[in-house]
N, C-alpha and C. Protein backbone atom coordinates (compact mmCIF):
# COMPACT_ATOMS: atom_id res chain seq x y z
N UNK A 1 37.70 8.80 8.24
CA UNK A 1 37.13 7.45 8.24
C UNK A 1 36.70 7.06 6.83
N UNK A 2 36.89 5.67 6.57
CA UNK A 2 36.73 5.25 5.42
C UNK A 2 34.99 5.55 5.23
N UNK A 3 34.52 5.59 4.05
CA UNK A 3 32.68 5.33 3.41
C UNK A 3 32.10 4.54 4.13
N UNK A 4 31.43 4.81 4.93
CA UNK A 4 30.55 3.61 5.91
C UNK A 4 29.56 2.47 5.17
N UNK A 5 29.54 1.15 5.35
CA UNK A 5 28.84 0.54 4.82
C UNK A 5 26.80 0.72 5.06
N UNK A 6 26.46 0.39 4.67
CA UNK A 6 24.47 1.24 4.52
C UNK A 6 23.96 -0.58 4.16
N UNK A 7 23.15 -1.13 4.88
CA UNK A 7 22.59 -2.28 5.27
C UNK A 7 21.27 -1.98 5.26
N UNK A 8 20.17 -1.80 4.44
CA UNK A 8 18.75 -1.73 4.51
C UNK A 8 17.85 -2.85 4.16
N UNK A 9 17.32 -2.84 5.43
CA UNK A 9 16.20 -3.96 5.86
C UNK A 9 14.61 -3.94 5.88
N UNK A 10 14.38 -3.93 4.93
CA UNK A 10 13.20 -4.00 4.46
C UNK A 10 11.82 -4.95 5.04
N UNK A 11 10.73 -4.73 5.22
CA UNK A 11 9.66 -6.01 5.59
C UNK A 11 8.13 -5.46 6.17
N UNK A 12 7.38 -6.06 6.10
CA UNK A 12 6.22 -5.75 6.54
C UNK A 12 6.19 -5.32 7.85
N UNK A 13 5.17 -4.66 8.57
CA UNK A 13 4.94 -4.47 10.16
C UNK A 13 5.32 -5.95 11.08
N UNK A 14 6.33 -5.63 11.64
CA UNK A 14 6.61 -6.64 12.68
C UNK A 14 7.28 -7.91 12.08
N UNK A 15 7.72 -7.53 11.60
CA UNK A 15 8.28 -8.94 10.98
C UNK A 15 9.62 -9.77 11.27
N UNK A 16 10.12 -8.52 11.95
CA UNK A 16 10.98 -9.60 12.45
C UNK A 16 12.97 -7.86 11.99
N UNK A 17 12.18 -6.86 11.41
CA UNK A 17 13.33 -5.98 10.82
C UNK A 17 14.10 -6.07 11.76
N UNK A 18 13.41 -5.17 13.45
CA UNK A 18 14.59 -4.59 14.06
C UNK A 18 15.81 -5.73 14.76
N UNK A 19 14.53 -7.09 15.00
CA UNK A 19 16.02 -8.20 15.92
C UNK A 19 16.67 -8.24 14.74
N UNK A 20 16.67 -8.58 13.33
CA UNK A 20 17.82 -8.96 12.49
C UNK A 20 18.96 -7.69 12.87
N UNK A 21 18.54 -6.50 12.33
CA UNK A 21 19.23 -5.44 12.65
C UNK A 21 20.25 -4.89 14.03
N UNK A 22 19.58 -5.64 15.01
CA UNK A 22 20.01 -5.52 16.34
C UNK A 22 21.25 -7.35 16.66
N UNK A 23 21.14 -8.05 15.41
CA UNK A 23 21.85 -9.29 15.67
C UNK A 23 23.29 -8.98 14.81
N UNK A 24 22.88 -8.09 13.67
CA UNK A 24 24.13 -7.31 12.76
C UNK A 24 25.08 -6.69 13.73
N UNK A 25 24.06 -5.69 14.67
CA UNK A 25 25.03 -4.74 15.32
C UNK A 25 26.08 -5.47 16.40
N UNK A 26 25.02 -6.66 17.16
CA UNK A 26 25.71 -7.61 18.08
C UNK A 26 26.83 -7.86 17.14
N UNK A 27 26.88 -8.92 16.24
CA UNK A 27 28.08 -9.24 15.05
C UNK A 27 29.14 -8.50 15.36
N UNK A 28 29.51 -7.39 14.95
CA UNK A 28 30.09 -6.03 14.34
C UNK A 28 30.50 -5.61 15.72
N UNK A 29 29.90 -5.63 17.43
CA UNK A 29 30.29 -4.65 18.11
C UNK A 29 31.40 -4.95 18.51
N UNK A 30 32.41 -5.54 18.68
CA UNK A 30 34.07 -5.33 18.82
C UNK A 30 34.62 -5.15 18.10
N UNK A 31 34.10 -5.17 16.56
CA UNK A 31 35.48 -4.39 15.67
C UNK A 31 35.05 -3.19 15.32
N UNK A 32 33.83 -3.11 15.42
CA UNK A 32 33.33 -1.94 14.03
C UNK A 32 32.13 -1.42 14.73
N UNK A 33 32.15 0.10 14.81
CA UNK A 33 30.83 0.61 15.26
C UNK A 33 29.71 0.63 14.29
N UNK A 34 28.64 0.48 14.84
CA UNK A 34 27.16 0.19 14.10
C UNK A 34 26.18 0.98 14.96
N UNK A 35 25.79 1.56 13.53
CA UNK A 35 24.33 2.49 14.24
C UNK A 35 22.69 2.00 13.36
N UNK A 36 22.27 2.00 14.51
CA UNK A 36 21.21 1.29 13.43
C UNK A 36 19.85 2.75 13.27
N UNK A 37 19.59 3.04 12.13
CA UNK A 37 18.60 3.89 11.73
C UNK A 37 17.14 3.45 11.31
N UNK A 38 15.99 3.51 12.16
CA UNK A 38 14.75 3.15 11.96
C UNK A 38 13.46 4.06 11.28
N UNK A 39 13.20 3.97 10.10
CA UNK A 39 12.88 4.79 9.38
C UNK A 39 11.34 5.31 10.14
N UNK A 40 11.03 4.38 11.58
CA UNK A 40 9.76 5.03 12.12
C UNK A 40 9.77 6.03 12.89
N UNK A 41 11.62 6.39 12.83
CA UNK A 41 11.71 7.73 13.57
C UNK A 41 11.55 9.49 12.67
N UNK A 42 11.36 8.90 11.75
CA UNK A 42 11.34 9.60 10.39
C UNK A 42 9.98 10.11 9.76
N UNK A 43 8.94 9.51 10.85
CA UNK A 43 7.47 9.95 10.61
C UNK A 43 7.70 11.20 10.83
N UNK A 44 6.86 11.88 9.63
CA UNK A 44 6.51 13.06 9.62
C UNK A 44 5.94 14.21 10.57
N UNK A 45 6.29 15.33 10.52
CA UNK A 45 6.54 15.89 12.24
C UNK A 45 4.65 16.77 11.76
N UNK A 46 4.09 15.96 12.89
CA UNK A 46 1.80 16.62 12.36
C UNK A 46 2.00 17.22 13.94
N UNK A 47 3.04 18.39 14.26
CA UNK A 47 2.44 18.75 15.68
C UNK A 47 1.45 20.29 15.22
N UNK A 48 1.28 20.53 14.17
CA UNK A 48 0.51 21.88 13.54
C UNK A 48 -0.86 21.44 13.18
N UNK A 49 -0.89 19.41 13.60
CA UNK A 49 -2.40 19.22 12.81
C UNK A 49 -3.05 18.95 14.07
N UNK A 50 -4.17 19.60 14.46
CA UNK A 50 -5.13 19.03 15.88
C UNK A 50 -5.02 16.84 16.21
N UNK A 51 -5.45 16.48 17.73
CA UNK A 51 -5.05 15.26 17.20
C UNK A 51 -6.04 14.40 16.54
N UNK A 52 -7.07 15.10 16.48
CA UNK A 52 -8.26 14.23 15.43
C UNK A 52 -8.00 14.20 13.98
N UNK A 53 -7.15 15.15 13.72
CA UNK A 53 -6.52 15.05 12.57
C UNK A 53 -5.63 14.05 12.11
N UNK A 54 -4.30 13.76 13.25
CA UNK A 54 -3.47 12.66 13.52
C UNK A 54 -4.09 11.47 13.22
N UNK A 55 -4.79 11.55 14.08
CA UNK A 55 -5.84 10.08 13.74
C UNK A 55 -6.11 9.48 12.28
N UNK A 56 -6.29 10.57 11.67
CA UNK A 56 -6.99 10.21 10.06
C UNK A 56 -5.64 9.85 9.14
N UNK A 57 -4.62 10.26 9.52
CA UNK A 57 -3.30 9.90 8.74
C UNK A 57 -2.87 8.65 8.33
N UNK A 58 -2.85 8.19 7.22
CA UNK A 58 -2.83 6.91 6.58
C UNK A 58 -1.10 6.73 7.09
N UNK A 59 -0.72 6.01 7.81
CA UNK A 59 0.79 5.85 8.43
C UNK A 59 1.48 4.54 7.90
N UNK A 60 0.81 4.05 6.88
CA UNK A 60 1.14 2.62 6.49
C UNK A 60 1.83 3.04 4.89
N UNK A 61 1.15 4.28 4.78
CA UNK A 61 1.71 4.97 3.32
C UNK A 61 2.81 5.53 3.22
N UNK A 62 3.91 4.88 2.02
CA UNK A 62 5.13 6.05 2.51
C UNK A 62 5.42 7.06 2.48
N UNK A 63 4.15 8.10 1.77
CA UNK A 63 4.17 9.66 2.14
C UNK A 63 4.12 9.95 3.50
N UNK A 64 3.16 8.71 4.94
CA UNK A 64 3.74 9.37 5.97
C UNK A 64 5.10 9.51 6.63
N UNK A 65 6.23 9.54 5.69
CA UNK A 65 7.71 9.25 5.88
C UNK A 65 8.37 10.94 5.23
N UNK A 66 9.18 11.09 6.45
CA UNK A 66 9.92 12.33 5.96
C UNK A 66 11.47 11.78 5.14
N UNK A 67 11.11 10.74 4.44
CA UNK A 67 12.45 10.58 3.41
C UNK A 67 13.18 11.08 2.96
N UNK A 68 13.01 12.91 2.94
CA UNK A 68 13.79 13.68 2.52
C UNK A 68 15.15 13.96 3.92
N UNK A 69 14.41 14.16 5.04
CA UNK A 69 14.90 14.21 5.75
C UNK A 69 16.22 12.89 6.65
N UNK A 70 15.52 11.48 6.03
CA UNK A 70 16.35 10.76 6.00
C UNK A 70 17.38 10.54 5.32
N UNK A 71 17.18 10.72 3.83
CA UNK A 71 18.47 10.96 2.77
C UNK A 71 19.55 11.96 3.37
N UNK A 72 18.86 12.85 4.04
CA UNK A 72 19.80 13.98 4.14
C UNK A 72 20.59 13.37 5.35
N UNK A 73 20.29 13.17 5.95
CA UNK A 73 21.04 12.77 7.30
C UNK A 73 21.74 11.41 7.33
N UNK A 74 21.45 11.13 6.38
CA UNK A 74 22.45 9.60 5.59
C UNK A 74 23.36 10.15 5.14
N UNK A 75 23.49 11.17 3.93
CA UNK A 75 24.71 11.85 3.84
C UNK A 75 25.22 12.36 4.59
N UNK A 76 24.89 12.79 5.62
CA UNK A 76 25.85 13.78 6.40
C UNK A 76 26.41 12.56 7.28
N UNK A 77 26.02 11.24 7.91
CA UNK A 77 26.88 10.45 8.20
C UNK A 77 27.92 9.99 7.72
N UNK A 78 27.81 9.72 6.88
CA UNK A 78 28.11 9.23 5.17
C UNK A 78 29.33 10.16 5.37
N UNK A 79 29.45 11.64 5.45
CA UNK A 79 30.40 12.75 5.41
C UNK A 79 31.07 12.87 6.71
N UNK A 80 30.75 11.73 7.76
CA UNK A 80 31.38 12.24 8.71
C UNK A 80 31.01 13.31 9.72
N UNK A 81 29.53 13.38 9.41
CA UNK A 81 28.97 14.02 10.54
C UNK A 81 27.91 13.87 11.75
N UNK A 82 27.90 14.44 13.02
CA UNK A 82 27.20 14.22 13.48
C UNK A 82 25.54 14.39 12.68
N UNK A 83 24.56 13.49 13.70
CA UNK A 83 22.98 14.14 13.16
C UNK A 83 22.37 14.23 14.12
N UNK A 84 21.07 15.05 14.56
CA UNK A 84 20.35 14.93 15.21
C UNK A 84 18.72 14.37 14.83
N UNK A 85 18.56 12.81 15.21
CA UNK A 85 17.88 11.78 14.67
C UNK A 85 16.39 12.32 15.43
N UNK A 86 15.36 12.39 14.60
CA UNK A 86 14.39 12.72 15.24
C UNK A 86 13.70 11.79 16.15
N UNK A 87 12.99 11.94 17.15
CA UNK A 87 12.49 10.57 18.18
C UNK A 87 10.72 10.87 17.87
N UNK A 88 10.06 10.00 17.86
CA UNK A 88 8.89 10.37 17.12
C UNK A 88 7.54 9.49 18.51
N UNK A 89 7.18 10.86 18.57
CA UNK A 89 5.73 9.73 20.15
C UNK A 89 4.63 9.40 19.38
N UNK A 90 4.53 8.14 19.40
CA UNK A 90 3.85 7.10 19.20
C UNK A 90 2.63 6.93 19.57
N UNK A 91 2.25 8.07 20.74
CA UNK A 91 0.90 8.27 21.52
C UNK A 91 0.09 9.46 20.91
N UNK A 92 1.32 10.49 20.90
CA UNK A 92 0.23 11.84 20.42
C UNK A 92 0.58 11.81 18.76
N UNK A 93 1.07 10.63 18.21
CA UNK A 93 1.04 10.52 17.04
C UNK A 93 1.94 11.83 16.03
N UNK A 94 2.90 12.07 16.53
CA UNK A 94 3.45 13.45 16.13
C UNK A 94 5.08 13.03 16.43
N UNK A 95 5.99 13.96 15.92
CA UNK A 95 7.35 14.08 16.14
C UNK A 95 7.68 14.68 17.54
N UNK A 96 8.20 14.51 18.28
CA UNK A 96 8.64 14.06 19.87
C UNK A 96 9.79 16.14 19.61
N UNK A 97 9.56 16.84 20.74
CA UNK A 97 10.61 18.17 20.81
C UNK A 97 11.76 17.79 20.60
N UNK A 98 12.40 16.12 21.65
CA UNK A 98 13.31 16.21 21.74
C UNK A 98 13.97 15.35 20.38
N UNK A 99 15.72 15.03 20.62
CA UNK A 99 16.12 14.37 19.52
C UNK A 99 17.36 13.56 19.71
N UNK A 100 18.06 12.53 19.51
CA UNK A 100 18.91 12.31 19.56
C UNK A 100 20.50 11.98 18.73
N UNK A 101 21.28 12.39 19.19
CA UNK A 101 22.29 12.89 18.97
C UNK A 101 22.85 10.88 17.98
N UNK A 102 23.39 11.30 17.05
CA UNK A 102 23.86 9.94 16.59
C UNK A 102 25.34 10.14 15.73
N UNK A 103 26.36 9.33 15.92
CA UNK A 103 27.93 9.86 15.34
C UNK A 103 27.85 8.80 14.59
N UNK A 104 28.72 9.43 13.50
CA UNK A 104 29.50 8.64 12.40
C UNK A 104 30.01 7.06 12.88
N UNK A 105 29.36 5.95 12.23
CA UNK A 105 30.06 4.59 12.23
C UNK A 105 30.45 4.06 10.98
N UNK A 106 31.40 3.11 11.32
CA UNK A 106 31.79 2.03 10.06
C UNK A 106 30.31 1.49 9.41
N UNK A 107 29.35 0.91 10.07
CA UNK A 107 28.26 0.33 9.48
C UNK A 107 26.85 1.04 10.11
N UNK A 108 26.35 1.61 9.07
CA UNK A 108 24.97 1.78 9.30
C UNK A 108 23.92 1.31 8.83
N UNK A 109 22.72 0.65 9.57
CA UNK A 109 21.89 -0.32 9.70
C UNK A 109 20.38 0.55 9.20
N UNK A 110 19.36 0.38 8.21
CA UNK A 110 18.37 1.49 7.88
C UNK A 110 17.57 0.40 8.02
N UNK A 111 16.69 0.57 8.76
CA UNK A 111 15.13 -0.66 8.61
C UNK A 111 14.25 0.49 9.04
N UNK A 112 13.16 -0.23 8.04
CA UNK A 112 11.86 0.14 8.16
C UNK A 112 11.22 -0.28 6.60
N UNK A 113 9.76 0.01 6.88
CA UNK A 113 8.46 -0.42 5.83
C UNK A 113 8.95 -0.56 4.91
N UNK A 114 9.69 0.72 4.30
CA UNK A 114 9.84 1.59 2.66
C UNK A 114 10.80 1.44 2.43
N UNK A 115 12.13 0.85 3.21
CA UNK A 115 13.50 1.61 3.00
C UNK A 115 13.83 0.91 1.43
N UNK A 116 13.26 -0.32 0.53
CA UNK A 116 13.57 -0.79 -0.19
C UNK A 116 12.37 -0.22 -1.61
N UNK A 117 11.45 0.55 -0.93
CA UNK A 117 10.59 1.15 -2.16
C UNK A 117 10.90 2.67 -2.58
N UNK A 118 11.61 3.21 -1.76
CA UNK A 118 12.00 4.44 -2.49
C UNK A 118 13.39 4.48 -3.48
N UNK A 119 13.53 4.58 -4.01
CA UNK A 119 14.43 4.32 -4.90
C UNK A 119 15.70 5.56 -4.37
N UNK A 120 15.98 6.91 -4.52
CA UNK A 120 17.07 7.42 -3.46
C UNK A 120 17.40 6.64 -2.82
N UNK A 121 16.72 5.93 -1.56
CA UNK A 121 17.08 5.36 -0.24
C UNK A 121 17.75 4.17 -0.72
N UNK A 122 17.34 3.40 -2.04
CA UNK A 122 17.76 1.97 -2.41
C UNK A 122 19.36 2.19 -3.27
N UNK A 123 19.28 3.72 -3.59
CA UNK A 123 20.80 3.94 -4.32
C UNK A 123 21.71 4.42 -3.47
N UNK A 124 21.83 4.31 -1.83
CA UNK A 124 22.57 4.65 -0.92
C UNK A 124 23.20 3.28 -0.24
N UNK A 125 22.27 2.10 -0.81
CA UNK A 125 22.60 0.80 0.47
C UNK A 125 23.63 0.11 -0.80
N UNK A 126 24.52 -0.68 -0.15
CA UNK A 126 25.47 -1.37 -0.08
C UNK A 126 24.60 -3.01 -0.43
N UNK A 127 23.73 -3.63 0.64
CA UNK A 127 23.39 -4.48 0.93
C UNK A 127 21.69 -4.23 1.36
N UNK A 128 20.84 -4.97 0.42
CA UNK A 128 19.34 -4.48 0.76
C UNK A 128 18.73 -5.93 1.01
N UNK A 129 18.11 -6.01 1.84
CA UNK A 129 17.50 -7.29 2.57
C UNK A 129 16.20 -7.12 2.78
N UNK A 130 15.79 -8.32 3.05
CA UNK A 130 13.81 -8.03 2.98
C UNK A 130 13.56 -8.98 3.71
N UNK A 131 12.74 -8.63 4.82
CA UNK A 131 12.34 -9.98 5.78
C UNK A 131 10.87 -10.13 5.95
N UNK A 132 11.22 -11.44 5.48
CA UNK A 132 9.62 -12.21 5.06
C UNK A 132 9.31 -12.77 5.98
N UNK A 133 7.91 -12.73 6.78
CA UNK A 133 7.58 -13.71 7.95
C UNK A 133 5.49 -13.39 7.61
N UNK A 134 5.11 -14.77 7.75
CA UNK A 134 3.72 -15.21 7.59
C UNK A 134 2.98 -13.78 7.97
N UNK A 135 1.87 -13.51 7.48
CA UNK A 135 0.96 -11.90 7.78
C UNK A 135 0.52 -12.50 9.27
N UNK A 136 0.19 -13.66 9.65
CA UNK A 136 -0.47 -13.97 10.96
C UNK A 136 0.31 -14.07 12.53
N UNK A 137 1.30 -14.29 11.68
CA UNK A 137 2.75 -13.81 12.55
C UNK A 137 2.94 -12.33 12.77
N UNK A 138 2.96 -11.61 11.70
CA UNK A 138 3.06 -10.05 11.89
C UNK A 138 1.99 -9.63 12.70
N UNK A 139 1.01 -10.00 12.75
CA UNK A 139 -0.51 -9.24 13.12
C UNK A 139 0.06 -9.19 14.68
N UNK A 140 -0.27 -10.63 15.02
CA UNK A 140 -0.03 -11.23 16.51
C UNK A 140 0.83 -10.35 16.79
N UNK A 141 2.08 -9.83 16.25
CA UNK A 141 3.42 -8.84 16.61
C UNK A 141 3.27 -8.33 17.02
N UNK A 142 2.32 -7.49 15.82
CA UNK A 142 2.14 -6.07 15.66
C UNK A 142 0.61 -5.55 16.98
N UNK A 143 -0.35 -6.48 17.26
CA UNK A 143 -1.00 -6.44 18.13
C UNK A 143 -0.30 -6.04 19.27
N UNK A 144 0.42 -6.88 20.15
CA UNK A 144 1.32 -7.32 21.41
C UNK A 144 1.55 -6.00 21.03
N UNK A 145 2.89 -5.30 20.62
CA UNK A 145 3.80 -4.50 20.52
C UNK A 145 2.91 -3.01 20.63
N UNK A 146 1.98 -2.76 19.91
CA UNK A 146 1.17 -1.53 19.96
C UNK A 146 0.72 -1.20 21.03
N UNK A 147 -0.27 -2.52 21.57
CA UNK A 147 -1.29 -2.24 22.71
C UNK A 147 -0.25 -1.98 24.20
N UNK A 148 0.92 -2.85 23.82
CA UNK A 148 2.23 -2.63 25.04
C UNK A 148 2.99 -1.49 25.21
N UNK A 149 3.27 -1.57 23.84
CA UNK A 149 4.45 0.12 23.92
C UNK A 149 4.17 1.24 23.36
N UNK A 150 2.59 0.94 22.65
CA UNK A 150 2.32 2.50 22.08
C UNK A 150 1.10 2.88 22.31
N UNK A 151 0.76 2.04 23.23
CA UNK A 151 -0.43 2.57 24.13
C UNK A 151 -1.89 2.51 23.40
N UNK A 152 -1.79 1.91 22.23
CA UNK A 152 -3.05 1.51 21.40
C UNK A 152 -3.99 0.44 21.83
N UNK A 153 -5.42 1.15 21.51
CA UNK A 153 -6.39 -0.11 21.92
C UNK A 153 -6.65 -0.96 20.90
N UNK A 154 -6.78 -2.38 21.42
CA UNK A 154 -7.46 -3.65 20.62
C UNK A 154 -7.81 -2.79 19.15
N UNK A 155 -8.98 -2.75 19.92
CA UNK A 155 -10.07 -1.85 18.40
C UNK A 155 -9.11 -1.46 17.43
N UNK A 156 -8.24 -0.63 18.02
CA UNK A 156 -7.59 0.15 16.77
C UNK A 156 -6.51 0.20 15.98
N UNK A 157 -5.61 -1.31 17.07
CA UNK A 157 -5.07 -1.94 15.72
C UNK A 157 -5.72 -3.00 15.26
N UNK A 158 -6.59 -3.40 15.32
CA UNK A 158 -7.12 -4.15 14.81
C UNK A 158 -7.84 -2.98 12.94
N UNK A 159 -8.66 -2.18 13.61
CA UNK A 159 -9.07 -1.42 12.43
C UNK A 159 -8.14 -0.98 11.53
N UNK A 160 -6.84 -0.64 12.45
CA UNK A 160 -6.24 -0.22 11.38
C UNK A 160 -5.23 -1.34 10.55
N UNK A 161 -5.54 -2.30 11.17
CA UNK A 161 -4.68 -3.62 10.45
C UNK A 161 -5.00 -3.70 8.70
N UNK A 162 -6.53 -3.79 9.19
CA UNK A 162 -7.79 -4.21 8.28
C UNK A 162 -8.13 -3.14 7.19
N UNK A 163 -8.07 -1.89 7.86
CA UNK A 163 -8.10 -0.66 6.83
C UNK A 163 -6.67 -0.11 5.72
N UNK A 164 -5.88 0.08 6.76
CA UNK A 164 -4.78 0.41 5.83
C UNK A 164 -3.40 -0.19 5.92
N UNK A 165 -2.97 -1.59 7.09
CA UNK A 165 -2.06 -2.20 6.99
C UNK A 165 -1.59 -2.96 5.93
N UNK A 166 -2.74 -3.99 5.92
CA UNK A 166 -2.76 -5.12 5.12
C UNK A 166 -2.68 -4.38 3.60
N UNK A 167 -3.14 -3.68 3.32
CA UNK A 167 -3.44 -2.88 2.06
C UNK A 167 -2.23 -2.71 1.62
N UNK A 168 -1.95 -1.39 2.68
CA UNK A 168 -0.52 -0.55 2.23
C UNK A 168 0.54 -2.03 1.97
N UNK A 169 0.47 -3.16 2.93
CA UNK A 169 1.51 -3.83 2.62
C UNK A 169 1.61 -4.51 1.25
N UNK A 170 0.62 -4.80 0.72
CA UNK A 170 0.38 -5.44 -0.55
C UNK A 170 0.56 -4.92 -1.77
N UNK A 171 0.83 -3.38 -1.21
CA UNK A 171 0.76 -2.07 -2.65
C UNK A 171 1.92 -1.77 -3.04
N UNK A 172 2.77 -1.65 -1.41
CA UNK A 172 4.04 -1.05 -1.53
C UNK A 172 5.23 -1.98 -0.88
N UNK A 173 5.08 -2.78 0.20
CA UNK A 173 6.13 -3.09 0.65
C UNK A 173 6.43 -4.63 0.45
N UNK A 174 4.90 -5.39 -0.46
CA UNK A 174 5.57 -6.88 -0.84
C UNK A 174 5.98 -6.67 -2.33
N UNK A 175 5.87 -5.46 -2.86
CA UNK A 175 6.38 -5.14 -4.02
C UNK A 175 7.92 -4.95 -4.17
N UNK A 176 8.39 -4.35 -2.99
CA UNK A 176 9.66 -3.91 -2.83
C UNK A 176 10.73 -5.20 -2.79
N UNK A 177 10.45 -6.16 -2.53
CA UNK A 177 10.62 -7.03 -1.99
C UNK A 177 11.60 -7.67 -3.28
N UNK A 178 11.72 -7.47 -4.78
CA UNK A 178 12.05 -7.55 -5.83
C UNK A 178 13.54 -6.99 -5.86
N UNK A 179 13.58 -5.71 -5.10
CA UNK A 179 14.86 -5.13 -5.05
C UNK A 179 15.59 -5.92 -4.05
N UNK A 180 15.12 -6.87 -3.47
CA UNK A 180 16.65 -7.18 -2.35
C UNK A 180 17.18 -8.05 -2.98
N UNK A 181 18.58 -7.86 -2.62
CA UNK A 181 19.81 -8.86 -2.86
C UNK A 181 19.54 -10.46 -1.78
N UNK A 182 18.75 -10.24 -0.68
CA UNK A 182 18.46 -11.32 0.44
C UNK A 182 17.51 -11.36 0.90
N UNK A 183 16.87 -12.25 0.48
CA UNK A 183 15.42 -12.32 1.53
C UNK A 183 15.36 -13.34 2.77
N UNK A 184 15.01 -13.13 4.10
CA UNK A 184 15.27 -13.63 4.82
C UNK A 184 13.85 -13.99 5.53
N UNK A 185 13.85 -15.46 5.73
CA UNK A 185 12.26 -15.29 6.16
C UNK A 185 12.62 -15.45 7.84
N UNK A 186 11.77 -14.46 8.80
CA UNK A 186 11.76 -14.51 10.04
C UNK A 186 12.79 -14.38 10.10
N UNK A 187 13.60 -12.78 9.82
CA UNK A 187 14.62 -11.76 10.10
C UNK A 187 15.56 -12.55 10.68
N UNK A 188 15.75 -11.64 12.08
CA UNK A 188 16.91 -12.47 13.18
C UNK A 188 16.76 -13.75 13.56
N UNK A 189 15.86 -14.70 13.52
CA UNK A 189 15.59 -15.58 14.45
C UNK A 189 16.09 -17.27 13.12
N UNK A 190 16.53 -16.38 12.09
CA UNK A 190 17.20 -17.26 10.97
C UNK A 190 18.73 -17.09 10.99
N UNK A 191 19.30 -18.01 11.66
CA UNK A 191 20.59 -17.97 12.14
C UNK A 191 21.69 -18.15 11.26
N UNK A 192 21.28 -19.36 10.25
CA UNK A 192 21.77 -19.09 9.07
C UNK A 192 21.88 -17.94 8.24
N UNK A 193 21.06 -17.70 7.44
CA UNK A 193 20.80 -16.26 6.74
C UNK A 193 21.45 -15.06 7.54
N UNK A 194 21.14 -15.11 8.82
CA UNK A 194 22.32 -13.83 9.40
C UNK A 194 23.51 -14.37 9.22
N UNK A 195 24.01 -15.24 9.89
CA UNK A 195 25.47 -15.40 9.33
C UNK A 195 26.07 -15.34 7.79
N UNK A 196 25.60 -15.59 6.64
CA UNK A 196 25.08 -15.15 5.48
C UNK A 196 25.24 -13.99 5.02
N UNK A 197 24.51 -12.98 5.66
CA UNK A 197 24.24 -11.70 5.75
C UNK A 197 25.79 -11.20 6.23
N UNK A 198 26.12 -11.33 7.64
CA UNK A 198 27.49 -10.42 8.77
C UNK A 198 28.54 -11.13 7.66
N UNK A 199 28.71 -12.15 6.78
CA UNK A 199 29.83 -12.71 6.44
C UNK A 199 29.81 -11.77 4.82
N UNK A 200 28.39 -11.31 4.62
CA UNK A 200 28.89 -10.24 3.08
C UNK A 200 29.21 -8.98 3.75
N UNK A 201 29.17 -8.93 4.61
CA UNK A 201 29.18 -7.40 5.52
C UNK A 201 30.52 -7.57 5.72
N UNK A 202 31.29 -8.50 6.51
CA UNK A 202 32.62 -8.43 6.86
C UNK A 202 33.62 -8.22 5.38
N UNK A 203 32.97 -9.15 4.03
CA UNK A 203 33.94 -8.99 3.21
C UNK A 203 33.80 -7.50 2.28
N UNK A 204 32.82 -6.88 2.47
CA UNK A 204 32.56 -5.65 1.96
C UNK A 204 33.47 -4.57 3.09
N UNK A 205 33.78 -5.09 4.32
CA UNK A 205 34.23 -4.21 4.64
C UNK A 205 35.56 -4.45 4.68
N UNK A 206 36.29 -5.66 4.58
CA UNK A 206 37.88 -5.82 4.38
C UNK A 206 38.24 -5.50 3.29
N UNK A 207 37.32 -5.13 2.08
CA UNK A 207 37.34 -4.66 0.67
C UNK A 207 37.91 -3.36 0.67
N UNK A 208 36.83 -2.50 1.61
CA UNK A 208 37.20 -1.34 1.54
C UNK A 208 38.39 -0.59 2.58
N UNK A 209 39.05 -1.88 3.63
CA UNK A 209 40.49 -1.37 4.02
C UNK A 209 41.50 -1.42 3.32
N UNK A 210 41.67 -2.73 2.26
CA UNK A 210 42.70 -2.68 1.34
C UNK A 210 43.27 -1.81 0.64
């Protein structure tokens, strides 16, 4: 198989990364397989730290990111190989036993916080994008989405919005924001800008059948 194309989507908490990412793959799914890689599966594996410990872990920082472990498993797609993608629980705040199995595609999709502040990760993408959407928009998101699917109380995203969200985002990830080739405000739900986006994707990839 030809060099797979690498699409990294960059943006604050909730902003809108995974629908853009999930509107690419829609694009792409009858000609071209697409896997999309979420760098929050990539949190660092704390099952050796008690969970009061968990608790204290600054997760907005990109040291809580096993990046090494993502580079690596970018190449080995990259080479044509299977990976086994880590699945990460969201409740006991730790890396999950199990894992899932992910194969080689034409286009692979990388979103998350950092993917545009580490510099490795930014010399692997093809196409680096950054999705901008209002902080009061993200909050509201990021509220809904926690207290629903990750089992967090009010209180504590709220504290941790206030303690180390807003922070970390201002330090590291509206900084990053310099490296994209596209900034897209309110990710998927900008219909233009995706089409935009799937139409440099299609000619990057008829580039590389010629």
């Amino acid at each position: 198989m030809n060099k797979p194309i690498i699409i990294g989507i960059a943006g604050g908490s909730a902003s809108g990364k995974t629908t853009l990412a999930e509107k690419i793959k829609e694009t792409f799914a009858d000609e071209k397989s697409v896997v999309i890689l979420r760098q929050d599966s990539y949190y660092k594996d704390q099952s050796e730290m008690s969970f009061e410990q968990r608790l204290e872990t600054n997760y907005d920082h990109p040291f809580a990111f096993d990046n090494d472990l993502l580079i690596e498993q970018i190449h080995q797609l990259m080479s044509g190989q299977c990976i086994e993608r880590p699945i990460y629980d969201f409740v006991h705040y730790t890396r999950s036993t199990a894992s899932e199995t992910v194969y080689p595609s034409d286009v692979i999709v990388l979103e998350g916080l950092f993917v545009l502040e580490d510099e490795k990760i930014r010399e692997l993408l093809n196409i680096k994008a950054f999705v901008e959407t209002a902080a009061d928009v993200r909050f509201i998101r990021r509220l809904l989405r926690d207290v629903k699917e990750r089992g967090r109380s009010l209180d504590s995203v709220v504290t941790q919005y206030m303690n180390t969200v807003r922070v970390m985002h201002d330090s590291f990830i509206e900084p990053s924001k310099r490296y994209a080739d596209i900034i897209i405000p309110e990710g998927g739900k900008n219909t233009v800008a995706v089409d935009l986006l799937t139409t440099k994707i299609s000619s990057i990839i008829h580039h590389t059948m010629l």
